[in-house]
Protein backbone atom coordinates (compact mmCIF):
# COMPACT_ATOMS: atom_id res chain seq x y z
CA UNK A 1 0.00 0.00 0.00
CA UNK A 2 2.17 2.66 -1.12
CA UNK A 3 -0.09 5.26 -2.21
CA UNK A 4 -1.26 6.28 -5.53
CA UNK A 5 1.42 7.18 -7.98
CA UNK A 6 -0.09 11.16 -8.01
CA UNK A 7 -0.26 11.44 -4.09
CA UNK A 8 3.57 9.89 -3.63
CA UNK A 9 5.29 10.78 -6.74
CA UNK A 10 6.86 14.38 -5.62
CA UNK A 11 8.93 12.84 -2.95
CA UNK A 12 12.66 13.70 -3.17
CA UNK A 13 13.80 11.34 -0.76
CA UNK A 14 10.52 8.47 -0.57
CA UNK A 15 10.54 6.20 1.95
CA UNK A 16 9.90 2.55 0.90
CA UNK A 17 6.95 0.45 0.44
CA UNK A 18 3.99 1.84 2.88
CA UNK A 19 5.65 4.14 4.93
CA UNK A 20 5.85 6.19 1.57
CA UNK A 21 2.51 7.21 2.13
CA UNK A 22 3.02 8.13 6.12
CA UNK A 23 5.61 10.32 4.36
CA UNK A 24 3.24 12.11 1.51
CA UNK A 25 0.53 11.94 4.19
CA UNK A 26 3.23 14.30 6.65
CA UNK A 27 4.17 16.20 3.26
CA UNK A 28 0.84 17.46 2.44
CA UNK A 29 2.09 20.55 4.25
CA UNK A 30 4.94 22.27 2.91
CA UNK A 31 5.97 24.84 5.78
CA UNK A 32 8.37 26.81 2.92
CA UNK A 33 5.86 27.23 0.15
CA UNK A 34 3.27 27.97 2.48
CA UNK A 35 0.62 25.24 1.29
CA UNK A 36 -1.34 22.83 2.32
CA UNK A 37 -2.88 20.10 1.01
CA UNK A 38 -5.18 19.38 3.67
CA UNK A 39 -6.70 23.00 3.72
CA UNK A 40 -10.74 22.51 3.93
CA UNK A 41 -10.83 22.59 -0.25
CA UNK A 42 -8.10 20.35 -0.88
CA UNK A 43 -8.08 18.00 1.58
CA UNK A 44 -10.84 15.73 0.34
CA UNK A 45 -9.77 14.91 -2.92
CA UNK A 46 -6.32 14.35 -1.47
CA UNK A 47 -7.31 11.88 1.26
CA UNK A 48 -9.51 10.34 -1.51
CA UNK A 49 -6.14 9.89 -4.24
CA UNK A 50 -4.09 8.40 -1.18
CA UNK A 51 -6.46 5.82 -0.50
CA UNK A 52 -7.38 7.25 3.28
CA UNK A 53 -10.91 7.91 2.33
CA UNK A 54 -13.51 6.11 0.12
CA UNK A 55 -13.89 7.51 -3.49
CA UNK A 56 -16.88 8.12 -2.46
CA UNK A 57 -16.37 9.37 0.60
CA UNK A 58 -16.64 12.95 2.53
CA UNK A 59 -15.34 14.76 5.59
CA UNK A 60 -16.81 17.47 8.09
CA UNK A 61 -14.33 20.14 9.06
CA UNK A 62 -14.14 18.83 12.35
CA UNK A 63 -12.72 15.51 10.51
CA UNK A 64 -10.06 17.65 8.82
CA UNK A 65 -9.12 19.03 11.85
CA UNK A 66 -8.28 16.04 13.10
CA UNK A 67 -6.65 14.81 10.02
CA UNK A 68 -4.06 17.86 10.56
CA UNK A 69 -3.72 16.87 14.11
CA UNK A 70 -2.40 13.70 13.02
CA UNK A 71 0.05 14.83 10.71
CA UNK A 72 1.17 17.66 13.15
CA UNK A 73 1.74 14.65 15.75
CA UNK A 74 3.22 12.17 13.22
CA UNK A 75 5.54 15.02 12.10
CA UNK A 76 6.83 15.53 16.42
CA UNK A 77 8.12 11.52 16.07
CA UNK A 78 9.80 12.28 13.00
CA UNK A 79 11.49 15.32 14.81
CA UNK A 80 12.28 12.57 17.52
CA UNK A 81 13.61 10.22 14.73
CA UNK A 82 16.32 13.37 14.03
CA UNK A 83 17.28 13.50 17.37
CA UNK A 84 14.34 16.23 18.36
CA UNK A 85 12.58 16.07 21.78
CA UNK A 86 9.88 13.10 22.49
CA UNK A 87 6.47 14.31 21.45
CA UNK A 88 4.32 16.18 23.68
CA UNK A 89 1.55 14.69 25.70
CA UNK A 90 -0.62 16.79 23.27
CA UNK A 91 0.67 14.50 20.37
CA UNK A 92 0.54 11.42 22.19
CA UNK A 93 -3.31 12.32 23.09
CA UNK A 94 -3.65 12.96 19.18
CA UNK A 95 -2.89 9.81 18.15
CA UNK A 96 -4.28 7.86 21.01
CA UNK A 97 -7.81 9.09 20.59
CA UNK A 98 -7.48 8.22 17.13
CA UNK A 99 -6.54 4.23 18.29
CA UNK A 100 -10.01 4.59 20.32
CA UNK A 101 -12.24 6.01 17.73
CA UNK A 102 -11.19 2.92 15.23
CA UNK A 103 -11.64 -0.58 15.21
CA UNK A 104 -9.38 -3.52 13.81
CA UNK A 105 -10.49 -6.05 12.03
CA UNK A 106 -8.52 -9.41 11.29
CA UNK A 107 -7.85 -9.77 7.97
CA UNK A 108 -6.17 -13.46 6.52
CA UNK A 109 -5.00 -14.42 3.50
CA UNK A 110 -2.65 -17.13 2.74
CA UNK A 111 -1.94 -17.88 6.43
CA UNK A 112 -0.31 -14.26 7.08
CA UNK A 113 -2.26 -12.86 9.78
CA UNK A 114 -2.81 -8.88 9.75
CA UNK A 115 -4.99 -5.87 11.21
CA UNK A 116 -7.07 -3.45 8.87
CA UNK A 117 -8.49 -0.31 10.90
CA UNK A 118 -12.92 -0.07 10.07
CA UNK A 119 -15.00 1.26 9.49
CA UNK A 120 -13.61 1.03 6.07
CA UNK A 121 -13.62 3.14 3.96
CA UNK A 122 -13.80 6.39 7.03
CA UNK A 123 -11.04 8.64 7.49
CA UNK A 124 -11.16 7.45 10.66
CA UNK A 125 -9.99 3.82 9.68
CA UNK A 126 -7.80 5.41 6.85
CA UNK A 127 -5.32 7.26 9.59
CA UNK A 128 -5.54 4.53 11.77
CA UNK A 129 -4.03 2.73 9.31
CA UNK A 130 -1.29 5.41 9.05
CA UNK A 131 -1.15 4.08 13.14
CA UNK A 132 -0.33 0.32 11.53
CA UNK A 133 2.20 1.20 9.17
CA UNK A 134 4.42 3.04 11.90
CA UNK A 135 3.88 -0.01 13.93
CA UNK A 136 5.08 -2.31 10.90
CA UNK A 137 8.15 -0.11 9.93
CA UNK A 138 8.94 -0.39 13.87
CA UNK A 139 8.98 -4.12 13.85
CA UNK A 140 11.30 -3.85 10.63
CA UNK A 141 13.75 -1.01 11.67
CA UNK A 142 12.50 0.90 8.59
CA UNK A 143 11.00 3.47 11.01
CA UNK A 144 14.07 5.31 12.52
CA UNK A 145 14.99 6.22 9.12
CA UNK A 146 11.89 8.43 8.43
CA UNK A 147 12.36 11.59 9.51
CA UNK A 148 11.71 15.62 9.56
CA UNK A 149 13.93 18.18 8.25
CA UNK A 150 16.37 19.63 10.81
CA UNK A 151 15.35 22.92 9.51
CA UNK A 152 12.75 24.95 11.61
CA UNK A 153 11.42 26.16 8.69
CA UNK A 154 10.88 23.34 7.05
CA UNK A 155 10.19 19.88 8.55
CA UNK A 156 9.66 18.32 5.77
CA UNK A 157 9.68 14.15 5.92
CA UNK A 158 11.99 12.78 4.19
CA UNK A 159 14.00 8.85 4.21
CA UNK A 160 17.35 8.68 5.18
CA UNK A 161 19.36 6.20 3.09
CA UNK A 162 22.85 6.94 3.87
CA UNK A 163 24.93 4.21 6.16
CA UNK A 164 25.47 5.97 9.26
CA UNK A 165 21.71 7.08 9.50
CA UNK A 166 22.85 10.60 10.01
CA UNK A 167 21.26 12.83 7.42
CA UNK A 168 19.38 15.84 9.57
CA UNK A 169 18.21 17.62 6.51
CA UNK A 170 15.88 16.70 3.60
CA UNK A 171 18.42 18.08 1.44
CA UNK A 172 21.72 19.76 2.01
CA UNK A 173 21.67 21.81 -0.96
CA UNK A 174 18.47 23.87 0.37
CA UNK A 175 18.64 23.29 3.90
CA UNK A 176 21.22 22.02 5.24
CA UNK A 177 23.01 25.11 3.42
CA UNK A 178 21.17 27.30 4.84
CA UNK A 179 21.56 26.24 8.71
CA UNK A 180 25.51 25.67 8.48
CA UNK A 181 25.69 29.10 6.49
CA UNK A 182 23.61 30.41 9.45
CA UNK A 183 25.57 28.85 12.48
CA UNK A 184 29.01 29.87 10.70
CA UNK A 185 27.64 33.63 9.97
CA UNK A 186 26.31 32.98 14.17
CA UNK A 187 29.67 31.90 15.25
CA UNK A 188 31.62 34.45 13.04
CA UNK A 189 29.60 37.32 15.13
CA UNK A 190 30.29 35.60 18.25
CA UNK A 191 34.05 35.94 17.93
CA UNK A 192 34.06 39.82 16.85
């Protein structure tokens, strides 16, 4: 479940296999350009594309609310992933009430046991099941690698591939640029 090729294609650094689309879902705010995909026009056609709400399906504002709650809290463990504090209580809350308001179902299929969030087809059961791929890229160390831009400014999610699991910046050409170019100009005032 990766996402549809529309919602997940404008990823610079994607994350594989499902957690790709924990990444978009994170990315449908872009701090920098100052947009956001889940603004009260936009948001149901995008949670439609990605596959969190039925084709058919709508939301009340109060749903989209929520649905920026969860990214906002997803985003604080991806900080936490870069070596940023441990999410607030505030984000923890987030995504605990959203474990309460779904249900699992067991789903089978060729002897592989695994959990699908209902009602299906809700937004509800579509960000729960944002919930289940963090716990499966947990279980498979793929999780530690997703993380947010270093960058205040940005925070953009973004996978890091490189062997000492040390990248801090979605891309050091932009942002990680502009920080050391900061801290040096910082530093040089410090010493006059």
């Amino acid at each position: 479940m990766t996402g549809p090729t529309g919602v997940t294609a404008g990823e610079k650094r994607p994350a594989p296999g499902p957690l790709l689309l924990v990444q978009s879902f994170v990315n449908t705010l872009d701090r920098e350009a100052g947009r956001d995909l889940l603004a009260d026009g936009a948001a149901v056609q995008w949670l439609r594309d990605a596959g969190l709400l039925a084709s058919g399906g709508d939301v009340t504002a109060s749903e989209v609310e929520t649905a920026r709650s969860v990214r906002e809290a997803i985003r604080a463990l991806l900080l936490h992933n870069n070596g940023g504090p441990a999410p607030s209580g505030n984000d923890q809350r987030t995504l605990s009430e959203l474990a309460e308001a779904s249900s699992l179902r067991l789903t089978s299929a060729g002897g592989h046991i695994g959990l699908a969030a209902t009602p299906a087809g809700s937004l509800t059961a579509g960000l729960a099941s944002l919930l289940l791929i963090i716990r499966d890229a947990q279980h498979d160390g793929s999780w530690e690698r997703l993380k947010a831009c270093g960058n205040d400014e940005c925070r953009w999610a973004f996978y890091d591939r490189s062997h000492a699991r040390l990248s801090t910046w979605c891309e050091m050409a932009t942002c990680g640029n502009l920080i050391k170019n900061r801290n040096l100009r910082a530093r040089a005032a410090a010493r006059k």
